[in-house]
N, C-alpha and C. Protein backbone atom coordinates (compact mmCIF):
# COMPACT_ATOMS: atom_id res chain seq x y z
N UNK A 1 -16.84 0.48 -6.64
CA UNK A 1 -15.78 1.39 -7.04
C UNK A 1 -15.11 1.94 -5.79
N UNK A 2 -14.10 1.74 -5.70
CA UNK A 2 -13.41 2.34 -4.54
C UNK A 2 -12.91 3.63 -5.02
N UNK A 3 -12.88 4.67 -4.25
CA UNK A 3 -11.79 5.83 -4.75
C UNK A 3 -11.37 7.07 -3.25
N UNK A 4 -10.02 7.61 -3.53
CA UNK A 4 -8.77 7.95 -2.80
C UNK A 4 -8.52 9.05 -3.06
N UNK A 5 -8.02 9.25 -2.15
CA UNK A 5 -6.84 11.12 -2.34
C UNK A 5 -5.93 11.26 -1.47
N UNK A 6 -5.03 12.25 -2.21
CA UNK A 6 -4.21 12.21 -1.07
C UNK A 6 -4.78 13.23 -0.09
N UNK A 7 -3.53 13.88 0.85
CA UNK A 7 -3.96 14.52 1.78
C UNK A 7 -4.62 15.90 1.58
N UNK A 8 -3.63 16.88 0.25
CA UNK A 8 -3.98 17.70 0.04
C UNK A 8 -5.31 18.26 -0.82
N UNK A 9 -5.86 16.88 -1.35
CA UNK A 9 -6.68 16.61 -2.83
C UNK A 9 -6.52 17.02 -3.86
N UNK A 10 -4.79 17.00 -3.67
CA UNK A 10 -4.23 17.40 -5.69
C UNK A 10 -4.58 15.99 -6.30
N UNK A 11 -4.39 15.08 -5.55
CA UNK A 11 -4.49 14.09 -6.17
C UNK A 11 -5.61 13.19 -6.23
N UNK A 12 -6.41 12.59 -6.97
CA UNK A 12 -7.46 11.75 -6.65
C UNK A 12 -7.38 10.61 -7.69
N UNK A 13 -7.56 9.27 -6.89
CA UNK A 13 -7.52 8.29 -8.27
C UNK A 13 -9.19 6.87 -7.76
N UNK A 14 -9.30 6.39 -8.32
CA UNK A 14 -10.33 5.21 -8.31
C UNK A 14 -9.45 3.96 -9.11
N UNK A 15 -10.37 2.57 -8.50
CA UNK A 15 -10.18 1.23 -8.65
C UNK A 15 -11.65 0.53 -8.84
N UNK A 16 -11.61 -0.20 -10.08
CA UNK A 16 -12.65 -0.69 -10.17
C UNK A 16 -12.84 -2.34 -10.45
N UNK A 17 -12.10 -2.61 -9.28
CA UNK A 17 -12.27 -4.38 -9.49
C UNK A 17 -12.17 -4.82 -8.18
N UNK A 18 -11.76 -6.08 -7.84
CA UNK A 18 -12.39 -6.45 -6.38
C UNK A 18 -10.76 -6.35 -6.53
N UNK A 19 -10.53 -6.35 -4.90
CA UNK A 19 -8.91 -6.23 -4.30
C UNK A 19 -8.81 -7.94 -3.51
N UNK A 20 -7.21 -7.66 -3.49
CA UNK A 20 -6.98 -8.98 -3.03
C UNK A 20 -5.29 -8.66 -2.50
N UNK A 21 -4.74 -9.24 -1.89
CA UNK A 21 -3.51 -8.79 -0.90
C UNK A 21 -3.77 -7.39 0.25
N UNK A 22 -4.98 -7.84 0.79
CA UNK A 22 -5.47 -7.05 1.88
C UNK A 22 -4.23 -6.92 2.64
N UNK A 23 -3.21 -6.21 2.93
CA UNK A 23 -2.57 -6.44 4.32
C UNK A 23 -1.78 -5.38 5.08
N UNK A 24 -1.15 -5.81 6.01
CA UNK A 24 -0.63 -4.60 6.90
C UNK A 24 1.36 -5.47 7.25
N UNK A 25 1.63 -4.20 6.21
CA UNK A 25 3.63 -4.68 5.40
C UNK A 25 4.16 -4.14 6.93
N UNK A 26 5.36 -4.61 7.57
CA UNK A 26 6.34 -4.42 8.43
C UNK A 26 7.76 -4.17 7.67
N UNK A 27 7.55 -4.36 6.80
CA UNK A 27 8.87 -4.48 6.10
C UNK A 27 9.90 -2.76 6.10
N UNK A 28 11.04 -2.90 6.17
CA UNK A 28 11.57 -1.45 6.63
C UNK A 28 11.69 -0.15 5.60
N UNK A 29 11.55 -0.99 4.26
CA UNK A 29 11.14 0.38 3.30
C UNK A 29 9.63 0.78 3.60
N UNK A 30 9.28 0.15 3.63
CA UNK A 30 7.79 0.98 3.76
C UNK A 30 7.48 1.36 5.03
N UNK A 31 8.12 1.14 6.11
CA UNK A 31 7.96 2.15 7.70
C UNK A 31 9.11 3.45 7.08
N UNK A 32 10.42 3.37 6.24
CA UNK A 32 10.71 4.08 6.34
C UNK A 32 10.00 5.37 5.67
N UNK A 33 9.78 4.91 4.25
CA UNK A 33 8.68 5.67 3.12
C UNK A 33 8.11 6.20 3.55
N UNK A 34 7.36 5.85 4.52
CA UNK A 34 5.82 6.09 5.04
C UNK A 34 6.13 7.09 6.51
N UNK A 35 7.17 6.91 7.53
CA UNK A 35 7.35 7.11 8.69
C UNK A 35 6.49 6.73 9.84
N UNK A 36 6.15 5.43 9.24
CA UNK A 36 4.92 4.82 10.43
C UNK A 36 5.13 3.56 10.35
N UNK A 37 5.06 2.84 11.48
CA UNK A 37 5.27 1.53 12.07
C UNK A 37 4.91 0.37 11.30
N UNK A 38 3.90 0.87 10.86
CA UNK A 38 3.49 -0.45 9.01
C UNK A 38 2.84 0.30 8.68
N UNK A 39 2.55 -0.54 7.10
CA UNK A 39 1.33 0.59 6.55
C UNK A 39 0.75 -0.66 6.05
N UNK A 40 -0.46 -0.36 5.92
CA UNK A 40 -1.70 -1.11 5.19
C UNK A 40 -1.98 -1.02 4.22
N UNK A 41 -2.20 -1.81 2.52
CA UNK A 41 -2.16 -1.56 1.33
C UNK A 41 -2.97 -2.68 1.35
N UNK A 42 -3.64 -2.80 -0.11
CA UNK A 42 -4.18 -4.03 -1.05
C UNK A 42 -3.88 -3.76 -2.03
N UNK A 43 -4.30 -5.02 -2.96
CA UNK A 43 -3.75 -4.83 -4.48
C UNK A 43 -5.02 -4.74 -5.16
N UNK A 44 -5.28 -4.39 -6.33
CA UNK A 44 -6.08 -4.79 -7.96
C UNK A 44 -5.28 -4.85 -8.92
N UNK A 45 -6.24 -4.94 -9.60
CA UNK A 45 -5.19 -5.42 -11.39
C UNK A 45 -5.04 -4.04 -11.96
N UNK A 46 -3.78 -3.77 -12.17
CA UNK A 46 -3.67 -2.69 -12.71
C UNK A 46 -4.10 -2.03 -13.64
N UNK A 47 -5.06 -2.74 -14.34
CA UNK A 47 -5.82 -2.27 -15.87
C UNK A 47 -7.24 -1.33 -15.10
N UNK A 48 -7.01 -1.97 -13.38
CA UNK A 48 -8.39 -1.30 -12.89
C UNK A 48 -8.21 -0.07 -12.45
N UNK A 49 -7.36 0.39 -12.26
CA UNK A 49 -6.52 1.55 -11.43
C UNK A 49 -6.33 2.83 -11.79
N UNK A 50 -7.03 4.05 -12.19
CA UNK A 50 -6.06 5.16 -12.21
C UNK A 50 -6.50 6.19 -11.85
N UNK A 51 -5.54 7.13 -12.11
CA UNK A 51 -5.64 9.02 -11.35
C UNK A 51 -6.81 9.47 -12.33
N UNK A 52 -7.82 10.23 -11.43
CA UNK A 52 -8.62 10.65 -12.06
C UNK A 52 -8.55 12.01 -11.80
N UNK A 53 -7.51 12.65 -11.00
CA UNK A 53 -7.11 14.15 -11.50
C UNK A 53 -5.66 14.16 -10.68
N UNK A 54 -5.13 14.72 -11.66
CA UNK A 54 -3.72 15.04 -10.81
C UNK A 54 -2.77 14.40 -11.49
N UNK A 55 -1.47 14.74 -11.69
CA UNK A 55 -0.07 13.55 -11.77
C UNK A 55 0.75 13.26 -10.63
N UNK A 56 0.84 11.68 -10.24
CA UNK A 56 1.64 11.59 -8.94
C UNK A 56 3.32 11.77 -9.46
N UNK A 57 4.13 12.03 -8.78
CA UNK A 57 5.53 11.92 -8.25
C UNK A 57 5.55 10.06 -8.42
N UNK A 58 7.09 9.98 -8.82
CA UNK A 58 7.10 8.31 -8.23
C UNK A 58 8.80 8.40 -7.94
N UNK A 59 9.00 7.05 -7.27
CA UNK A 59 10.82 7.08 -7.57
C UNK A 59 10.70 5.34 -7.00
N UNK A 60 12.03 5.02 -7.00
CA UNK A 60 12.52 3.62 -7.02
C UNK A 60 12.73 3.12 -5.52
N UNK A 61 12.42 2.30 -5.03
CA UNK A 61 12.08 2.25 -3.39
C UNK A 61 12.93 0.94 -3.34
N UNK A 62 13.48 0.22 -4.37
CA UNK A 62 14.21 -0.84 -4.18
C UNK A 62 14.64 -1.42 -5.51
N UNK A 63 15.09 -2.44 -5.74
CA UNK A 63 15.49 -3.13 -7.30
C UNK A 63 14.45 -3.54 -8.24
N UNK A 64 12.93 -3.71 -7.52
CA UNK A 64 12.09 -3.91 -8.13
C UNK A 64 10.63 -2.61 -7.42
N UNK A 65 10.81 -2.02 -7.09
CA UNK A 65 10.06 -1.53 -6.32
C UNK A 65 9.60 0.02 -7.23
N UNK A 66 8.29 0.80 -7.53
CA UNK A 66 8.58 1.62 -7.74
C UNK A 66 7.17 2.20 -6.80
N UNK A 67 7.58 3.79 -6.15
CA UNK A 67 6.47 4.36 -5.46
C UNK A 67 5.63 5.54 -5.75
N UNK A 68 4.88 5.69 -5.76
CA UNK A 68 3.99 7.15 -6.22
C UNK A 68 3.85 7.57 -5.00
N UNK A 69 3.71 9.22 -5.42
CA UNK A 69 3.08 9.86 -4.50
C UNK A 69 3.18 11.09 -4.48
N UNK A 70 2.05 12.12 -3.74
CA UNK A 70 1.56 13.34 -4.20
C UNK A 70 3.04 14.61 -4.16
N UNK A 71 3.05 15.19 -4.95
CA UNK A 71 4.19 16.39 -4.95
C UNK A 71 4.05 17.25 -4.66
N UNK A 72 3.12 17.49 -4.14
CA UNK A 72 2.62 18.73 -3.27
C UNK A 72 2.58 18.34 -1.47
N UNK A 73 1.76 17.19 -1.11
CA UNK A 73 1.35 16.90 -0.05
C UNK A 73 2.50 15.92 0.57
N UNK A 74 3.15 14.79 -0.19
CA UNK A 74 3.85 13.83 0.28
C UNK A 74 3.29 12.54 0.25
N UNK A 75 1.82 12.55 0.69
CA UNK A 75 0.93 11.45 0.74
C UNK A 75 1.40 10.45 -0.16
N UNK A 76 1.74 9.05 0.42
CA UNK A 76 2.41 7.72 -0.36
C UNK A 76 1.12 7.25 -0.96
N UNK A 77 1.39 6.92 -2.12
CA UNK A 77 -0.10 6.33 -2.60
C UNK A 77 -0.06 5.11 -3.16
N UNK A 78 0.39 4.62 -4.04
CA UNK A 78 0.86 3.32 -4.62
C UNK A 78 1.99 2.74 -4.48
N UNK A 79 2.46 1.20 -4.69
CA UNK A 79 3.73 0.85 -4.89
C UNK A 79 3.31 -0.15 -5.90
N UNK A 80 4.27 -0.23 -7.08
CA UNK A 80 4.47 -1.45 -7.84
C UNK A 80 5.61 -2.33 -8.11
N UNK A 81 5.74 -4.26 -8.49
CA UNK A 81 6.91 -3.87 -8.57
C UNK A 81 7.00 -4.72 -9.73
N UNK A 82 7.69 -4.81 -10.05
CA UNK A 82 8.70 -5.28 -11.47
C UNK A 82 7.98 -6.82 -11.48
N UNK A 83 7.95 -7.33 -10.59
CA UNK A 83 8.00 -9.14 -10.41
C UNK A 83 6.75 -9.17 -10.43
N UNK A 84 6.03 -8.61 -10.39
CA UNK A 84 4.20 -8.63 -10.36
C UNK A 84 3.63 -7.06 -11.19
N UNK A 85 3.96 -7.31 -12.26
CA UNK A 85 3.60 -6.29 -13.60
C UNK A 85 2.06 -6.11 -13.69
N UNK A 86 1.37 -6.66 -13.44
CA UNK A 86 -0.46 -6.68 -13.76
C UNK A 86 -1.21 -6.15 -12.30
N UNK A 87 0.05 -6.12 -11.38
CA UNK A 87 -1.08 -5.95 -10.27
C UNK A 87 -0.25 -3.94 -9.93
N UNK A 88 -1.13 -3.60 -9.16
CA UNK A 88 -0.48 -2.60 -8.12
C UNK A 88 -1.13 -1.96 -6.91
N UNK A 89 -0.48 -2.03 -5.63
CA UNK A 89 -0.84 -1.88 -4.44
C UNK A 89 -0.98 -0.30 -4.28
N UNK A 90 -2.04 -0.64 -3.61
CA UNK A 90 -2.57 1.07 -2.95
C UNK A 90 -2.52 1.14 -1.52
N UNK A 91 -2.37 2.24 -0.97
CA UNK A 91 -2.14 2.59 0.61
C UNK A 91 -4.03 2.77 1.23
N UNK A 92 -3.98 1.92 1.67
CA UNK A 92 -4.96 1.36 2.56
C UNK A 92 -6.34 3.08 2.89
N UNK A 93 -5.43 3.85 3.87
CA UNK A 93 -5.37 5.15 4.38
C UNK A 93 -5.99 6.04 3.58
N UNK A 94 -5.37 5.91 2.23
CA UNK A 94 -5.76 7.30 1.46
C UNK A 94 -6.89 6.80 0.74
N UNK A 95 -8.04 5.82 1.20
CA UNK A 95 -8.88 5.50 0.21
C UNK A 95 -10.36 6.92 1.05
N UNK A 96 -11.31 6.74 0.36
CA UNK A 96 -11.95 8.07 1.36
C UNK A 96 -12.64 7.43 2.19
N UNK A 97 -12.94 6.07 2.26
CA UNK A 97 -13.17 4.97 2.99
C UNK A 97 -12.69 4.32 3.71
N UNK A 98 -11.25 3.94 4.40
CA UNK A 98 -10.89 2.59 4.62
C UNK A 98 -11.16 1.83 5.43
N UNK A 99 -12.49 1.75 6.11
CA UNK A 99 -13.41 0.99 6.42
C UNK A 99 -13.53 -0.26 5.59
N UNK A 100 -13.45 0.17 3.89
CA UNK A 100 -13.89 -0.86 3.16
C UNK A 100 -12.82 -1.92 2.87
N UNK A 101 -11.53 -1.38 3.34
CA UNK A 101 -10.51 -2.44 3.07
C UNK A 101 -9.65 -2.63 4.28
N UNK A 102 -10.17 -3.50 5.19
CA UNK A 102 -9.39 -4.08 6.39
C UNK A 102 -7.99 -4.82 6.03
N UNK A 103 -7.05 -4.95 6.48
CA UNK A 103 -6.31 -5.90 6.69
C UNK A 103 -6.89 -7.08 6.51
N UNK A 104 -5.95 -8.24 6.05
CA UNK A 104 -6.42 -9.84 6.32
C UNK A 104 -4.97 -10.40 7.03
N UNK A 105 -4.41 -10.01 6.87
CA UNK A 105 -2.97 -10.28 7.74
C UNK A 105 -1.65 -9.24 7.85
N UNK A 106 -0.85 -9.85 8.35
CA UNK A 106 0.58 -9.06 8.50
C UNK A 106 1.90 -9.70 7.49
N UNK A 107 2.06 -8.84 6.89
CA UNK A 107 3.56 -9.17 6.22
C UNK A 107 5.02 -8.78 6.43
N UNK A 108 6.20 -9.47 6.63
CA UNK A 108 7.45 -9.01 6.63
C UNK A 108 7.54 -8.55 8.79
N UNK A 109 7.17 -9.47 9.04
CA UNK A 109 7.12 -9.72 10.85
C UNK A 109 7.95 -9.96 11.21
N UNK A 110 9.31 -10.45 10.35
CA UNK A 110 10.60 -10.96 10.99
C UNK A 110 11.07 -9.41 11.56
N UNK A 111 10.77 -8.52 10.39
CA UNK A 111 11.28 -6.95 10.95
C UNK A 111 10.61 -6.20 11.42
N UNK A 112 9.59 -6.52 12.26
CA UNK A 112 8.60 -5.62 12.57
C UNK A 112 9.17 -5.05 13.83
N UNK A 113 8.87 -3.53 14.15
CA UNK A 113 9.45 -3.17 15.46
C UNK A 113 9.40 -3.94 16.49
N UNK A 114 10.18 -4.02 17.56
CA UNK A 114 9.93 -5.02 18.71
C UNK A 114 9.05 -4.04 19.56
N UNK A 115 8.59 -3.03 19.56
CA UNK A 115 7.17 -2.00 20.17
C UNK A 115 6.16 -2.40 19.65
N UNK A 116 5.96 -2.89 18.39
CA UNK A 116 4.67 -3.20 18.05
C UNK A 116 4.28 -4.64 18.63
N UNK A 117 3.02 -4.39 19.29
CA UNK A 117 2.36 -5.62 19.47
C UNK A 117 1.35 -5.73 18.66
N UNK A 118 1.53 -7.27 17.93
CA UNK A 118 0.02 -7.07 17.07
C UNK A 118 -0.96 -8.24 18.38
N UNK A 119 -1.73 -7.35 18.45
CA UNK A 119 -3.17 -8.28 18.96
C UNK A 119 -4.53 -8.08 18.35
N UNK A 120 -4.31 -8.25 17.15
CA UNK A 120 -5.59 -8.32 16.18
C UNK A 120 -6.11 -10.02 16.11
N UNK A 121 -5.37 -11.15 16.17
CA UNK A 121 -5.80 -12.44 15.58
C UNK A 121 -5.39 -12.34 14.25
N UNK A 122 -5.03 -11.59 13.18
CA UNK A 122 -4.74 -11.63 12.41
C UNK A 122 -3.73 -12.61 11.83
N UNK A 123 -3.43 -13.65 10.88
CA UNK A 123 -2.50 -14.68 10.32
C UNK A 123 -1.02 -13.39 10.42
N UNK A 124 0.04 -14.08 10.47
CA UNK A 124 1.49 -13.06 10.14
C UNK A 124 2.19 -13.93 9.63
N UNK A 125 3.24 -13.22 8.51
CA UNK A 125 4.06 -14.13 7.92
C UNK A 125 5.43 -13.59 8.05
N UNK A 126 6.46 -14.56 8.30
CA UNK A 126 7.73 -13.54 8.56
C UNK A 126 8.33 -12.91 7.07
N UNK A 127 7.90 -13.05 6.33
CA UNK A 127 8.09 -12.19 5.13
C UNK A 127 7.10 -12.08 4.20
N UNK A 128 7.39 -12.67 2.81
CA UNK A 128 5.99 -12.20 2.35
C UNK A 128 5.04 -13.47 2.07
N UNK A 129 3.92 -12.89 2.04
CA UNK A 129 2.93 -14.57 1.46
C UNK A 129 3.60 -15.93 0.87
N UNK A 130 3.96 -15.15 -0.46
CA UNK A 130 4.63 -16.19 -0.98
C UNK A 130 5.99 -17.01 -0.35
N UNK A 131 6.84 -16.18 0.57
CA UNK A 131 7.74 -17.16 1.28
C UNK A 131 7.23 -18.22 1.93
N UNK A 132 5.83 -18.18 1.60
CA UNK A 132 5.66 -19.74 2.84
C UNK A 132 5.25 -21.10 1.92
């Protein structure tokens, strides 16, 4: 069982299935969202997923995009989107662990700051998984 909060602990939610889209996004909504250079998320199936105290905030982050997050604190917590209905990504950060969910690669590298150097070994894709 994995489980999260945000910063302030209005919010707290758990996941109870194995994750899969381990990764660390470059892409420019989510440096902007976030105000940090990438952020790190994975996915589960959304039937595994929810707030176990609190209601998040959400709004529309793109044409398919929608984002949660705490209304008190700010803390980004989820994104889902339209084109992948069964799954939804969680922010890496706010788990009380994230030890337990490393990165497995980099996504959306075509836009990644030209300051960031990645020297992890990590696979990178210039956009997302599926573009390749």
């Amino acid at each position: 069982m994995l489980k999260g909060h945000c910063q302030c602990g209005q919010l707290r939610y758990e996941a109870d299935a194995s994750v899969f889209h381990e990764t660390a996004c470059h892409c420019s909504v989510c440096r902007r969202t976030s105000g940090a250079p990438f952020v790190a998320w994975f996915s589960v199936p959304l039937a595994s997923f929810r707030f176990t105290q609190g209601t998040p905030a959400s709004f529309r982050s793109s044409e398919h995009g929608t984002r949660s997050f705490c209304p008190h604190c700010g803390t980004t917590l989820t994104f889902q989107s339209s084109r992948y209905p069964q799954e939804i990504d969680i922010t890496t950060c706010s788990l009380d662990d994230p030890e337990q969910v490393p990165p497995k690669d980099h996504i959306y590298t075509s836009t990644q700051l030209q300051w960031v150097q990645l020297a992890d070994g990590l696979p990178s894709f210039p956009g997302s998984r599926s573009d390749v």
